[in-house]
N, C-alpha and C. Protein backbone atom coordinates (compact mmCIF):
# COMPACT_ATOMS: atom_id res chain seq x y z
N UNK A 1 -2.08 2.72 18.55
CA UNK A 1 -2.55 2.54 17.18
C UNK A 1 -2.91 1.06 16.94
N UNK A 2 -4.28 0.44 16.25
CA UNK A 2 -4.29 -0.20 15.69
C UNK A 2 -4.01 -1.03 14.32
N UNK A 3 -3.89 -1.92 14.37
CA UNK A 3 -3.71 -2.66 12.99
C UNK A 3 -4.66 -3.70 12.46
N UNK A 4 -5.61 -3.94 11.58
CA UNK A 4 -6.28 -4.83 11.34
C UNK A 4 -5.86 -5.36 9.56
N UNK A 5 -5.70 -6.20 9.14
CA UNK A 5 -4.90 -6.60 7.81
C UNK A 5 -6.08 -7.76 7.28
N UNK A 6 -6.39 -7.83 5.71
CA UNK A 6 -7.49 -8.64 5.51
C UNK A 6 -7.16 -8.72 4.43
N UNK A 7 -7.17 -10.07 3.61
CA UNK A 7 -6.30 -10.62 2.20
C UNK A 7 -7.28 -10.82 1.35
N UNK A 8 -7.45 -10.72 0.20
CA UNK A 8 -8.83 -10.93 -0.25
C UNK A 8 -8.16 -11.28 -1.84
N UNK A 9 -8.82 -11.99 -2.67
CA UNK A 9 -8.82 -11.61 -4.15
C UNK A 9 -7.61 -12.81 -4.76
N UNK A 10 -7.40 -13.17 -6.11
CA UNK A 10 -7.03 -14.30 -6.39
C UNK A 10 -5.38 -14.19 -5.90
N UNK A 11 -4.60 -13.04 -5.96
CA UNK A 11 -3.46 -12.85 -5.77
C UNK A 11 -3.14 -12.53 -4.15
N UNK A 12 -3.99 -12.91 -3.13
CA UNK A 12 -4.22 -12.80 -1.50
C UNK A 12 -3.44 -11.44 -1.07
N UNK A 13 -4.00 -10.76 -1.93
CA UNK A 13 -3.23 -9.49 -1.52
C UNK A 13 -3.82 -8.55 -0.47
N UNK A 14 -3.00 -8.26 0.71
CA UNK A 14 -3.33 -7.57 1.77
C UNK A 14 -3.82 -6.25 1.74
N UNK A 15 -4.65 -6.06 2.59
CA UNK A 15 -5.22 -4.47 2.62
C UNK A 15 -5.00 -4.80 4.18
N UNK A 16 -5.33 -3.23 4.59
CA UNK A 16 -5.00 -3.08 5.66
C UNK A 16 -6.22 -1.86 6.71
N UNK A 17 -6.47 -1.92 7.37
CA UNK A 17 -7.08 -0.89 8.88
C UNK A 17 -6.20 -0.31 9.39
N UNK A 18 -6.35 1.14 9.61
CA UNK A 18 -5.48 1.44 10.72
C UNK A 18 -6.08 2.80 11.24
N UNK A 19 -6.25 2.59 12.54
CA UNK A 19 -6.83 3.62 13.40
C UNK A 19 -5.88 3.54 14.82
N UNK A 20 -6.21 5.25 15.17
CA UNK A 20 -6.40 5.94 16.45
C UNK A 20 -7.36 5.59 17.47
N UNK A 21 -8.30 5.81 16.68
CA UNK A 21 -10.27 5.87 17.17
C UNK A 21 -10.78 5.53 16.54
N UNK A 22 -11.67 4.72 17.01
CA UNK A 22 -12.55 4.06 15.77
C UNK A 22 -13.04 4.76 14.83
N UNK A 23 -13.41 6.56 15.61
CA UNK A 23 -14.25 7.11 14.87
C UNK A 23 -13.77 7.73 13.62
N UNK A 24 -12.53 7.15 12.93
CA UNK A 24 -11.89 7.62 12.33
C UNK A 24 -10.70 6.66 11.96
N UNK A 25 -11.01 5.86 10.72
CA UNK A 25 -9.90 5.17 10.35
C UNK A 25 -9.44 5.33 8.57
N UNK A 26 -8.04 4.40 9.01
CA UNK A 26 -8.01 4.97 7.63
C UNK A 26 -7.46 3.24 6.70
N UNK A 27 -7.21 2.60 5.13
CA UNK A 27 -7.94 1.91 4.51
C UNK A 27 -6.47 1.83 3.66
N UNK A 28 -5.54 0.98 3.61
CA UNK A 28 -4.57 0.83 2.88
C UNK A 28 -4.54 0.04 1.90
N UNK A 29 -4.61 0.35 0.54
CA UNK A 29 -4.97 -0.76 -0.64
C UNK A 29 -6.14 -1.09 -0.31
N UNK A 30 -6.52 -1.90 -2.04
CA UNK A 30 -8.28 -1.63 -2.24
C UNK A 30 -8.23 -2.16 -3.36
N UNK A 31 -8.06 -4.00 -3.48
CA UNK A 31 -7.82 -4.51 -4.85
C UNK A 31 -9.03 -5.17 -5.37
N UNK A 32 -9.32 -6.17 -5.31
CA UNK A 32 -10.45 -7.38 -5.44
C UNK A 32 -11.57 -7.27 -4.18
N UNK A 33 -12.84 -7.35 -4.27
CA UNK A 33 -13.68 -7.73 -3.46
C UNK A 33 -14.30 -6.19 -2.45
N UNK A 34 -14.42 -4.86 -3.18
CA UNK A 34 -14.63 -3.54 -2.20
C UNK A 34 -15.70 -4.08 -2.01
N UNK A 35 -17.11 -4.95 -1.72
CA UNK A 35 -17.85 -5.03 -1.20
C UNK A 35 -17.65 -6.12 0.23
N UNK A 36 -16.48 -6.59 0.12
CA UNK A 36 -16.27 -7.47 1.46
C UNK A 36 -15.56 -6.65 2.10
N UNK A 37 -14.56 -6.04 1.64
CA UNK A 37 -13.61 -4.60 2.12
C UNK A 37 -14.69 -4.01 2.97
N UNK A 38 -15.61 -3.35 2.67
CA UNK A 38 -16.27 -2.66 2.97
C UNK A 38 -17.00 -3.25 4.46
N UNK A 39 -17.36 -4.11 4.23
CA UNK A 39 -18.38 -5.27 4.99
C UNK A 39 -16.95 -5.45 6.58
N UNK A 40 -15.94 -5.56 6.07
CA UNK A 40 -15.16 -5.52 7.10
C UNK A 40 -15.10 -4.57 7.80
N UNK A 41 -14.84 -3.42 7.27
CA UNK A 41 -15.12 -1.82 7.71
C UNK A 41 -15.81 -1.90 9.09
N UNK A 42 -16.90 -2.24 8.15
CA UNK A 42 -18.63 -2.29 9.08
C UNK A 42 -18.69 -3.08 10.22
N UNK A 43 -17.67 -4.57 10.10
CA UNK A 43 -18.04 -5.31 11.60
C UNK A 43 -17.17 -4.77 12.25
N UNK A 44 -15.77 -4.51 12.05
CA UNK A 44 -14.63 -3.76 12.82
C UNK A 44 -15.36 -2.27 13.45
N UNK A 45 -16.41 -2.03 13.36
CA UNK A 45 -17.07 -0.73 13.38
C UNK A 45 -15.88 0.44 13.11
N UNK A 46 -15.78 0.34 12.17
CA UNK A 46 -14.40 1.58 11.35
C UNK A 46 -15.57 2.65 10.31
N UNK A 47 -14.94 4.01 11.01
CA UNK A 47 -15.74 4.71 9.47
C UNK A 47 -14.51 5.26 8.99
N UNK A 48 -14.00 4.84 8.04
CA UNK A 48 -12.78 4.93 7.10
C UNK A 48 -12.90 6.43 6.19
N UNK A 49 -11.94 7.11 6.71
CA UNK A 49 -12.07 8.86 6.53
C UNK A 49 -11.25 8.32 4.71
N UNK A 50 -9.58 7.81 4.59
CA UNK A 50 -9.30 8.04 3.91
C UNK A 50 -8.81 6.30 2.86
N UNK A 51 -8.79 6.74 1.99
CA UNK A 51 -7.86 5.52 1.18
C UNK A 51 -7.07 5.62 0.63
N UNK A 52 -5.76 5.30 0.79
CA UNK A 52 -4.68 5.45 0.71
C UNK A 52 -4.13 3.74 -0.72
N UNK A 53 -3.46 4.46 -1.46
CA UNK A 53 -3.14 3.65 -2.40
C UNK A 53 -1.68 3.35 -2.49
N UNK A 54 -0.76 2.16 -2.71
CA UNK A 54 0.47 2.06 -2.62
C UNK A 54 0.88 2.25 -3.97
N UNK A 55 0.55 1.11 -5.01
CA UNK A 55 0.73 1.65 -6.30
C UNK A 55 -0.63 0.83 -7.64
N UNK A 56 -0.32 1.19 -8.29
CA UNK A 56 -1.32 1.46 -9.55
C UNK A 56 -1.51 -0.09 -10.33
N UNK A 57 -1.42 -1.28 -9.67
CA UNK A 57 -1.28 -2.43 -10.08
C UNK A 57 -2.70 -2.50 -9.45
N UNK A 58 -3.17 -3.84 -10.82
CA UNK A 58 -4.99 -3.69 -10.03
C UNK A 58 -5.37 -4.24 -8.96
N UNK A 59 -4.18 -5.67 -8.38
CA UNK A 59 -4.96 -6.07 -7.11
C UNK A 59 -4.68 -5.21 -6.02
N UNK A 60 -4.02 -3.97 -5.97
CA UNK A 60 -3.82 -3.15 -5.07
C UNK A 60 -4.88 -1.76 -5.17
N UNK A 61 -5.71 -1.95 -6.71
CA UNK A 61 -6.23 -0.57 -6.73
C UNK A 61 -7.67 -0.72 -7.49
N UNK A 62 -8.56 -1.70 -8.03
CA UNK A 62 -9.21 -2.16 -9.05
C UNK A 62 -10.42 -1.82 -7.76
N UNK A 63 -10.46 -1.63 -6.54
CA UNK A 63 -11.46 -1.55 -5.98
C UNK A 63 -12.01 -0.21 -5.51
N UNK A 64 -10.60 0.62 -5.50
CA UNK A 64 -10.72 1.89 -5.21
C UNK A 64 -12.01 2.97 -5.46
N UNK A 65 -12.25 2.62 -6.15
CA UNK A 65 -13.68 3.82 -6.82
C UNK A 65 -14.44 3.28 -6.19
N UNK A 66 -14.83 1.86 -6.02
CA UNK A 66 -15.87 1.56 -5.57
C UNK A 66 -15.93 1.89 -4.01
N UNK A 67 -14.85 1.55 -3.37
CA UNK A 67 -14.96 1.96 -2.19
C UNK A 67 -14.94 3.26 -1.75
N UNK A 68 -14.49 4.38 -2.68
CA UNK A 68 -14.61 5.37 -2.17
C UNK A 68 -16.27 6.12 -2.51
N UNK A 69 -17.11 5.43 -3.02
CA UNK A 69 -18.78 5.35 -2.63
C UNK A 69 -18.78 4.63 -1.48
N UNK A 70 -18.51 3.47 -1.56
CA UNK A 70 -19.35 2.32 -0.36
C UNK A 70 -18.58 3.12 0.87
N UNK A 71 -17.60 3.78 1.30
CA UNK A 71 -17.11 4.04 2.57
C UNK A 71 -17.18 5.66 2.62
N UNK A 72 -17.60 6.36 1.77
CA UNK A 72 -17.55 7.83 1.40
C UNK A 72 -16.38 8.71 1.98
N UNK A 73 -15.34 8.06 1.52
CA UNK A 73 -13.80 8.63 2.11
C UNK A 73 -13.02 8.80 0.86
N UNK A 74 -12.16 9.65 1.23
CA UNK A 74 -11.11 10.42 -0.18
C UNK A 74 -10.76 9.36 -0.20
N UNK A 75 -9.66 9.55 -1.40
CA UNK A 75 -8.98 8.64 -1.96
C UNK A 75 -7.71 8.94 -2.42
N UNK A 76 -6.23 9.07 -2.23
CA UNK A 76 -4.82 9.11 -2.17
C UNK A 76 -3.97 8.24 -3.44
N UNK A 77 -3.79 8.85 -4.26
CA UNK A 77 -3.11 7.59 -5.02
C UNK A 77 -1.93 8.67 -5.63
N UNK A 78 -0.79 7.30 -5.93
CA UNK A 78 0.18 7.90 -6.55
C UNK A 78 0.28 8.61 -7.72
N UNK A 79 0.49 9.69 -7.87
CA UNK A 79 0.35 10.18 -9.17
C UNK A 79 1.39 9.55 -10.16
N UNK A 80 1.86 8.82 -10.15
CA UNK A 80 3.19 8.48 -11.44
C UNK A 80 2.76 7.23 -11.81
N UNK A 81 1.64 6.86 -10.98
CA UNK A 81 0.79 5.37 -11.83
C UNK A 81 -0.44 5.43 -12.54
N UNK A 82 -0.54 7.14 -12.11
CA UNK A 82 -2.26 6.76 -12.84
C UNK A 82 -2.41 6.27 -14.57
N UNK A 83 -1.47 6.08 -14.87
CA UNK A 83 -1.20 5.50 -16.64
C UNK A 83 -1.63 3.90 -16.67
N UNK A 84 -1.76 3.97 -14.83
CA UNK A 84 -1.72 2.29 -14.95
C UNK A 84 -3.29 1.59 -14.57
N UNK A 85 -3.70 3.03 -14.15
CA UNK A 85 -4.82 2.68 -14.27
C UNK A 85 -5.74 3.06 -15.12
N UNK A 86 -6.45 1.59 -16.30
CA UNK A 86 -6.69 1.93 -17.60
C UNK A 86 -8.35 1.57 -17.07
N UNK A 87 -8.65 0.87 -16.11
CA UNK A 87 -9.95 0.37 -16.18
C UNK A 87 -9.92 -0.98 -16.51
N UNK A 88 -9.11 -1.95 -17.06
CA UNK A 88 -8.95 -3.27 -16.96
C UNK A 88 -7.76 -4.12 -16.66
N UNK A 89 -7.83 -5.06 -15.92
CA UNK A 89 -6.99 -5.22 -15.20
C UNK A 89 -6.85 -7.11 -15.65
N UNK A 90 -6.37 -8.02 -16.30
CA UNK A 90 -6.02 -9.11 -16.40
C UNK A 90 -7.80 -9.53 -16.83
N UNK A 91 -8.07 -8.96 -17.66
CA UNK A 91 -9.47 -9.17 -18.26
C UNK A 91 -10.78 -8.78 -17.47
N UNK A 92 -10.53 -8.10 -16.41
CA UNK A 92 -11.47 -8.03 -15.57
C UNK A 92 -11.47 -5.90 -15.42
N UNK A 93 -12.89 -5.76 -15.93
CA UNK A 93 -12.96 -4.25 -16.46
C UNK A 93 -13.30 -3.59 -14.79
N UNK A 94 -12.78 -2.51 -14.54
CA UNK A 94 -13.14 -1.95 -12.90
C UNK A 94 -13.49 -0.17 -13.08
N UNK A 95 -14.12 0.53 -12.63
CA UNK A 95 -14.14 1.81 -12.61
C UNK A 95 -13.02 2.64 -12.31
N UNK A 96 -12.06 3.61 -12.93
CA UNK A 96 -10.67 3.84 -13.65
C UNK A 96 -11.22 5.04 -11.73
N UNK A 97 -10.17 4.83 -11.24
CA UNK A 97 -10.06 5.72 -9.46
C UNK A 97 -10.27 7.20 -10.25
N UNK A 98 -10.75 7.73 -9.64
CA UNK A 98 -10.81 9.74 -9.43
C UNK A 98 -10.36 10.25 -8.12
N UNK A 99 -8.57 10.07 -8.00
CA UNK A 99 -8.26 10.33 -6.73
C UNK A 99 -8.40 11.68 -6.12
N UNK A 100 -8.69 12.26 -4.70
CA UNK A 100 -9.12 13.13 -4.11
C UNK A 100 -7.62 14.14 -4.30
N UNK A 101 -6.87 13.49 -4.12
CA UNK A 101 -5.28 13.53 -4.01
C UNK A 101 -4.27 12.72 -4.60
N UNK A 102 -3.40 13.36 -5.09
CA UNK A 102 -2.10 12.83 -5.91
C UNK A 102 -0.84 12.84 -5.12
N UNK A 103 -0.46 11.84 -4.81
CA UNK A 103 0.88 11.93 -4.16
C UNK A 103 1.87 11.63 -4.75
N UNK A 104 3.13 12.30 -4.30
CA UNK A 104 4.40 11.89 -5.09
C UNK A 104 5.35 11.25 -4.75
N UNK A 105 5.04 10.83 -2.88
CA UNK A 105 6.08 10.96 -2.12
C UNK A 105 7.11 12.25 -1.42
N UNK A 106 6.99 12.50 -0.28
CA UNK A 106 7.67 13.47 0.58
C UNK A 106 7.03 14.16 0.86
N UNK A 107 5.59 13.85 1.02
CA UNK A 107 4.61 14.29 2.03
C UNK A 107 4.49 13.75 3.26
N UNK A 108 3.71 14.82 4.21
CA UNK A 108 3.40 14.47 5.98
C UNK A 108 2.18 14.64 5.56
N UNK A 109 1.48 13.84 6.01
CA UNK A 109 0.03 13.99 6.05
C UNK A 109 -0.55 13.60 7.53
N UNK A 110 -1.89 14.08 7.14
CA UNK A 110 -2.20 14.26 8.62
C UNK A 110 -3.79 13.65 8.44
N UNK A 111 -3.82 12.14 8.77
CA UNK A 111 -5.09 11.63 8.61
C UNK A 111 -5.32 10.58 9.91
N UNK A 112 -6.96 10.81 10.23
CA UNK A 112 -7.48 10.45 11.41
C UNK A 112 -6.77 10.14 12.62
N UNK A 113 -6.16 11.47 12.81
CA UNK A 113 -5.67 11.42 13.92
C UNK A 113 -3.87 11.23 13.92
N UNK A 114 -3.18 10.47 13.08
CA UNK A 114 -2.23 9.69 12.59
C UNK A 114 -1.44 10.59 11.64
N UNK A 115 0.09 10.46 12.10
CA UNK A 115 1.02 11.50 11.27
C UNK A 115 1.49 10.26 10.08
N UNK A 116 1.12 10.65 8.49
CA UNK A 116 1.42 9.61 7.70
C UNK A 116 2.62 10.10 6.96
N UNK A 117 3.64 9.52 7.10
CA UNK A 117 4.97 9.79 6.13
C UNK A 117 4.91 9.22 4.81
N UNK A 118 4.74 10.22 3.40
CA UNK A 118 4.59 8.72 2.58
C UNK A 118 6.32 9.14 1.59
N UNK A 119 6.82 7.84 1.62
CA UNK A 119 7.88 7.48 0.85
C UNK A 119 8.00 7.23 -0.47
N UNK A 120 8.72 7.75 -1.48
CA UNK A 120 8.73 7.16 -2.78
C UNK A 120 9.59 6.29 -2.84
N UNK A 121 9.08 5.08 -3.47
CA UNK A 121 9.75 3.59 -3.48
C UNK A 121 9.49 3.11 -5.27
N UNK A 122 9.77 4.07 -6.07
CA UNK A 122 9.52 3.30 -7.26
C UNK A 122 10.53 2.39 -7.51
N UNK A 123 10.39 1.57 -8.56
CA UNK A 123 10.85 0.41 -9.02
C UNK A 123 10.54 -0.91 -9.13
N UNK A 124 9.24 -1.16 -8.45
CA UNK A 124 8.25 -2.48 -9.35
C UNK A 124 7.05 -1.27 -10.06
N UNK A 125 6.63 -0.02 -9.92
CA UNK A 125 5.90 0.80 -10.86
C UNK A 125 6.57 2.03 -10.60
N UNK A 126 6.73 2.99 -11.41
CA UNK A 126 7.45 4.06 -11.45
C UNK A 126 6.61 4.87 -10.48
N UNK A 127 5.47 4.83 -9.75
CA UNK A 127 4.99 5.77 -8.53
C UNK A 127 5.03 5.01 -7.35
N UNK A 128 5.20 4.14 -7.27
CA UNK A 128 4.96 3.15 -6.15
C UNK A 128 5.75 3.76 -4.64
N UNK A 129 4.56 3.82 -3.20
CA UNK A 129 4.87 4.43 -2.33
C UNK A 129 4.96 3.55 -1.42
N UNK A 130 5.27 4.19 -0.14
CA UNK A 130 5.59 3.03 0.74
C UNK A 130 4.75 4.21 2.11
N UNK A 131 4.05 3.45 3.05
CA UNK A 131 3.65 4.60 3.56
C UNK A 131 4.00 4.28 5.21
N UNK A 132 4.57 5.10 6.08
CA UNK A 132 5.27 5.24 7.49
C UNK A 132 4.28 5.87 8.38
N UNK A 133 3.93 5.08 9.58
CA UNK A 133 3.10 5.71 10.62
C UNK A 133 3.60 5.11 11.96
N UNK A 134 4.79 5.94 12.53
CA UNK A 134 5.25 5.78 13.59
C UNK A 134 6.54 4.33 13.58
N UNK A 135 6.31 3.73 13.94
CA UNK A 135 7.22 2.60 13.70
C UNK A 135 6.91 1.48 12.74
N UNK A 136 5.81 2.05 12.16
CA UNK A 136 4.97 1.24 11.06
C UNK A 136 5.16 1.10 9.89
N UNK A 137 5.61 0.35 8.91
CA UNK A 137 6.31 0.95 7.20
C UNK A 137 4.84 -0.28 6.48
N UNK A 138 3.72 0.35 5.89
CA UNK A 138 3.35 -0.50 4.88
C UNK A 138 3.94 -0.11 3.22
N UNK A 139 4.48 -1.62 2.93
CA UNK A 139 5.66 -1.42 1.99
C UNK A 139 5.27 -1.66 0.57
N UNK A 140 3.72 -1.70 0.61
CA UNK A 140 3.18 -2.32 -0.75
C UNK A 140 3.59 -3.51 -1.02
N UNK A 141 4.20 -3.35 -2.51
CA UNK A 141 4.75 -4.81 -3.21
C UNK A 141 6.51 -4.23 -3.56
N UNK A 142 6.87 -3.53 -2.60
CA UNK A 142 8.39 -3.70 -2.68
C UNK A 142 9.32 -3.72 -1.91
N UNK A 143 8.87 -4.08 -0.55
CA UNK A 143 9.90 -5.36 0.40
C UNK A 143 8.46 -6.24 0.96
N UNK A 144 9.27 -7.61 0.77
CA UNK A 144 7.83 -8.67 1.52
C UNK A 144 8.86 -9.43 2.67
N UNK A 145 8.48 -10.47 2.95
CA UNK A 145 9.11 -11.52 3.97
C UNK A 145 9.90 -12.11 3.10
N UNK A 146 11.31 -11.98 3.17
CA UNK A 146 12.11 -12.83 2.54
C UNK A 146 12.12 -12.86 1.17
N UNK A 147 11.65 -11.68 0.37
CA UNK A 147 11.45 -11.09 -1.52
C UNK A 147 11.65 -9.68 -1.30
N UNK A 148 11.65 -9.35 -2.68
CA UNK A 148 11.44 -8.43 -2.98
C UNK A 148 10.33 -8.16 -4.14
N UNK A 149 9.59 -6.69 -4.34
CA UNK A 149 9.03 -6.77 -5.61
C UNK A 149 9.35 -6.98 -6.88
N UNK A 150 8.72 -7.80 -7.96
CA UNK A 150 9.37 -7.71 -9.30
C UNK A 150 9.04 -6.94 -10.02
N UNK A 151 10.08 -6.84 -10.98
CA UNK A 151 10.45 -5.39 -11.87
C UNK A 151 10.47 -5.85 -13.39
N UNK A 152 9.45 -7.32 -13.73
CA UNK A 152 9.31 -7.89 -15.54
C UNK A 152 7.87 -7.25 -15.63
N UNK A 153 7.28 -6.43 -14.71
CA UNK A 153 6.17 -6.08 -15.12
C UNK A 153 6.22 -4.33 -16.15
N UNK A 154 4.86 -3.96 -17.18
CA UNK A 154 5.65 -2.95 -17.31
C UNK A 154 5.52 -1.81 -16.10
N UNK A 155 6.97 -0.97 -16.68
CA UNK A 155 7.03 0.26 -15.75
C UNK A 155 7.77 0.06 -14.35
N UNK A 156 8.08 -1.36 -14.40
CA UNK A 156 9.32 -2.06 -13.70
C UNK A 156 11.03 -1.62 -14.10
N UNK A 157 12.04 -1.47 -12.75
CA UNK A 157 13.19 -1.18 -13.18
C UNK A 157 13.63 -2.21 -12.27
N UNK A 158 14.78 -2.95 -12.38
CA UNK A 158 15.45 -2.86 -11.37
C UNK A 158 16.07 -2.22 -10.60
N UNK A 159 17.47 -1.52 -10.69
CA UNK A 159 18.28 -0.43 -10.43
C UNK A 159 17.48 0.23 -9.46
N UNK A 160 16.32 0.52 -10.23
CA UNK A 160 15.26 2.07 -9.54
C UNK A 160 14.76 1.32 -8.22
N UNK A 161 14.34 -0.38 -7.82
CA UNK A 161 14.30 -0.59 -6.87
C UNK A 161 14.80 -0.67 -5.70
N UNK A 162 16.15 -1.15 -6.26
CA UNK A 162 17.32 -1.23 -5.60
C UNK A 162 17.64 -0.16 -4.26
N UNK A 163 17.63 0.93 -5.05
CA UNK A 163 17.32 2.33 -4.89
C UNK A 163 16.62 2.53 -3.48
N UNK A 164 15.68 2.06 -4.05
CA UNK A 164 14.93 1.98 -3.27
C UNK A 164 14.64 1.43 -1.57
N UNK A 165 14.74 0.31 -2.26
CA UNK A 165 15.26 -0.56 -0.91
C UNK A 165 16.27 -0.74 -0.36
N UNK A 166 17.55 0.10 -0.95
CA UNK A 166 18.36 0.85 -0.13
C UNK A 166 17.82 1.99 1.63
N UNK A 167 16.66 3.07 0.82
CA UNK A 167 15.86 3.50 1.47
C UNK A 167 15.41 3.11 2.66
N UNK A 168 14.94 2.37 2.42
CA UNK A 168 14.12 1.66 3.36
C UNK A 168 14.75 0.87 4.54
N UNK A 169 15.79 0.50 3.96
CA UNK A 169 16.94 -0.41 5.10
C UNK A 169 17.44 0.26 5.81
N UNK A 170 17.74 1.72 5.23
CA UNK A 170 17.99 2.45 6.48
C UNK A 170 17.16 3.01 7.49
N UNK A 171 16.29 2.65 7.45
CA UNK A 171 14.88 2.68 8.44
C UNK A 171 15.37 1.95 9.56
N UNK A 172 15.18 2.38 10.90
CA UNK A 172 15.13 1.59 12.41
C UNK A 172 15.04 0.14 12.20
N UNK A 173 16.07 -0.44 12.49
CA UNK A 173 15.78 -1.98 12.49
C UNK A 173 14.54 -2.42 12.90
N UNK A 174 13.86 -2.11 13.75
CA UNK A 174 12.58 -2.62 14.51
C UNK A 174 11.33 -2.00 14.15
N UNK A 175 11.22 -1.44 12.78
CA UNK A 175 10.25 -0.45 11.88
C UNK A 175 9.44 -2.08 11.81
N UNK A 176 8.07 -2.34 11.57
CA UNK A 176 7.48 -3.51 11.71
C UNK A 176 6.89 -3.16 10.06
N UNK A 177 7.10 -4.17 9.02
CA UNK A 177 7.08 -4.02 7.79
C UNK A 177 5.59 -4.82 7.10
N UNK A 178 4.62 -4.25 6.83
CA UNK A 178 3.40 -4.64 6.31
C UNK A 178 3.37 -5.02 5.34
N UNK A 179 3.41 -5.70 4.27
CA UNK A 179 3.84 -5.61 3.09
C UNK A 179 2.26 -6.21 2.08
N UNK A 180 2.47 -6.21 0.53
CA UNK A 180 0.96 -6.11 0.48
C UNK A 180 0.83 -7.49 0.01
N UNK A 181 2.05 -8.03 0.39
CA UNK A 181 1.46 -9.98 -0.07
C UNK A 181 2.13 -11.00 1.09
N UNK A 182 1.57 -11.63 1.59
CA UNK A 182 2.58 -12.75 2.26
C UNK A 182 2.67 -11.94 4.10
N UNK A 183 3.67 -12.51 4.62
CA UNK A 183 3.17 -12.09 5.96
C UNK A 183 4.24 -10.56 6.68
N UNK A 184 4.06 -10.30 7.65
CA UNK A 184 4.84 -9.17 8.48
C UNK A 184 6.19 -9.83 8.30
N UNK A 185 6.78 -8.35 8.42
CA UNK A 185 8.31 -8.87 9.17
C UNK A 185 8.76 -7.45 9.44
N UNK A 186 10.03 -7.16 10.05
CA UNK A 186 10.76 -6.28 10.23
C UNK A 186 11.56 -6.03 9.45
N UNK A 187 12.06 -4.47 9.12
CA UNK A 187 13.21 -4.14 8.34
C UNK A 187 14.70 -4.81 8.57
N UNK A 188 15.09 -4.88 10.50
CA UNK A 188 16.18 -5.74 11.18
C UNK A 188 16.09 -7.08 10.13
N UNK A 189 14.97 -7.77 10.09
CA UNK A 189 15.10 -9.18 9.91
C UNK A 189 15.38 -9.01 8.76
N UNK A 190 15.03 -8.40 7.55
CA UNK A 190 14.88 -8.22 6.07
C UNK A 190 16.70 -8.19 5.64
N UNK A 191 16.87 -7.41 6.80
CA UNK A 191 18.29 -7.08 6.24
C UNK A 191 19.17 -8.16 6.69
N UNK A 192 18.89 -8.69 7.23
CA UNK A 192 19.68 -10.17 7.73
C UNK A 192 19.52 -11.40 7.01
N UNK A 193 18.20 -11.95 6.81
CA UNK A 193 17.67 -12.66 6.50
C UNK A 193 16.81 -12.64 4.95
N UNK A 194 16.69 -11.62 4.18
CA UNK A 194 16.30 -11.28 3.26
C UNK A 194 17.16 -11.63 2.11
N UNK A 195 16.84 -12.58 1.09
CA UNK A 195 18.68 -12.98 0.24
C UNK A 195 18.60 -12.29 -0.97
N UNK A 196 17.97 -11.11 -0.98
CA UNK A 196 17.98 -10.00 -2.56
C UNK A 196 18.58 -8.65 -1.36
N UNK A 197 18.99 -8.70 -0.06
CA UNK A 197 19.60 -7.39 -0.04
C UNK A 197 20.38 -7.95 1.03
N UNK A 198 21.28 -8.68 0.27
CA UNK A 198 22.47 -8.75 0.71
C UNK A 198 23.85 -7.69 0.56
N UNK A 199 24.58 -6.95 1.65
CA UNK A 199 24.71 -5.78 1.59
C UNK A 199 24.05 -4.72 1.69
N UNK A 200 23.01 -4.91 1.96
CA UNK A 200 22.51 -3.72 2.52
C UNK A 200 22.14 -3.47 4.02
């Protein structure tokens, strides 16, 4: 499996590639900039079957519609955020997603090639997913390198994260953790080295 990761937009928030075969990839987050998104697609020679959404915050989702024209691939989003997507996002108006699919978490899915586990991780947005492909966890915005996501936004809990990232820690130490701001790390390291999950 490949991995290709590309930061774009004022908040450098990560999107992600991930393929089997070229002839068939698939498009994680979709915030700021779907015409460079896209443009990446194209030199990586990727034809991006699906788009997959973590949660309903706009630099993770404000691009979504557009790309699902510019790349003509479904589109996956959490159903417990679509409240959050109003069409404007920190003054900046975007086309409101028409997802292909609603997820809730505790689905197997089965895209380009790739068995996708998706996790419910609410607690920086009440749908917010986390999505598993083999030893792979992209974690959105709720475990990063050495943080966690915050929960002063609305539709933020703490507790409910907690929760959460309880979850997740019990994942294989050596699960390699994507996260949608800032750089890789592992779940092992998170739990060692991470100073919001201490005890866990």
């Amino acid at each position: 499996m490949e991995i290709r990761s590309a930061t774009f937009g004022p908040f450098a928030t990560n999107c992600y590639f991930v393929w089997q075969d070229p002839g068939d990839a698939l498009l994680i987050d979709a915030g700021y900039m779907p015409e460079a998104i896209a443009a990446k697609a194209h030199a990586l020679n990727l034809n991006v079957s699906a788009l997959l959404i973590t949660h309903g915050h706009g630099d993770h989702m404000l691009g979504a519609e557009r790309l699902r024209s510019l790349l003509a691939c479904e589109l996956y989003f959490p159903e417990a955020d679509l409240p959050l997507a109003t069409g404007e996002f920190l003054g900046e108006t975007y086309p409101v997603p028409k997802p292909d699919r609603l997820l809730r978490g505790g689905e197997h899915l089965s895209l380009g090639g790739l068995a996708v586990e998706v996790l419910a991780v609410p607690g920086h947005t009440p749908g917010h997913l986390a999505l598993r492909i083999g030893e792979d966890l992209f974690s959105g915005d709720c475990l990063f390198y050495d943080s966690i996501g915050r929960t002063d936004l609305p539709g933020g809990d703490p507790e409910t994260l907690y929760r959460s990232l309880a979850s997740l820690c019990a994942l294989p130490a050596e699960t390699r953790v994507h996260p949608g701001h800032g750089p890789g790390t592992t779940i092992g390291r998170e739990r060692i080295g991470n100073p919001f999950l201490t005890g866990f």
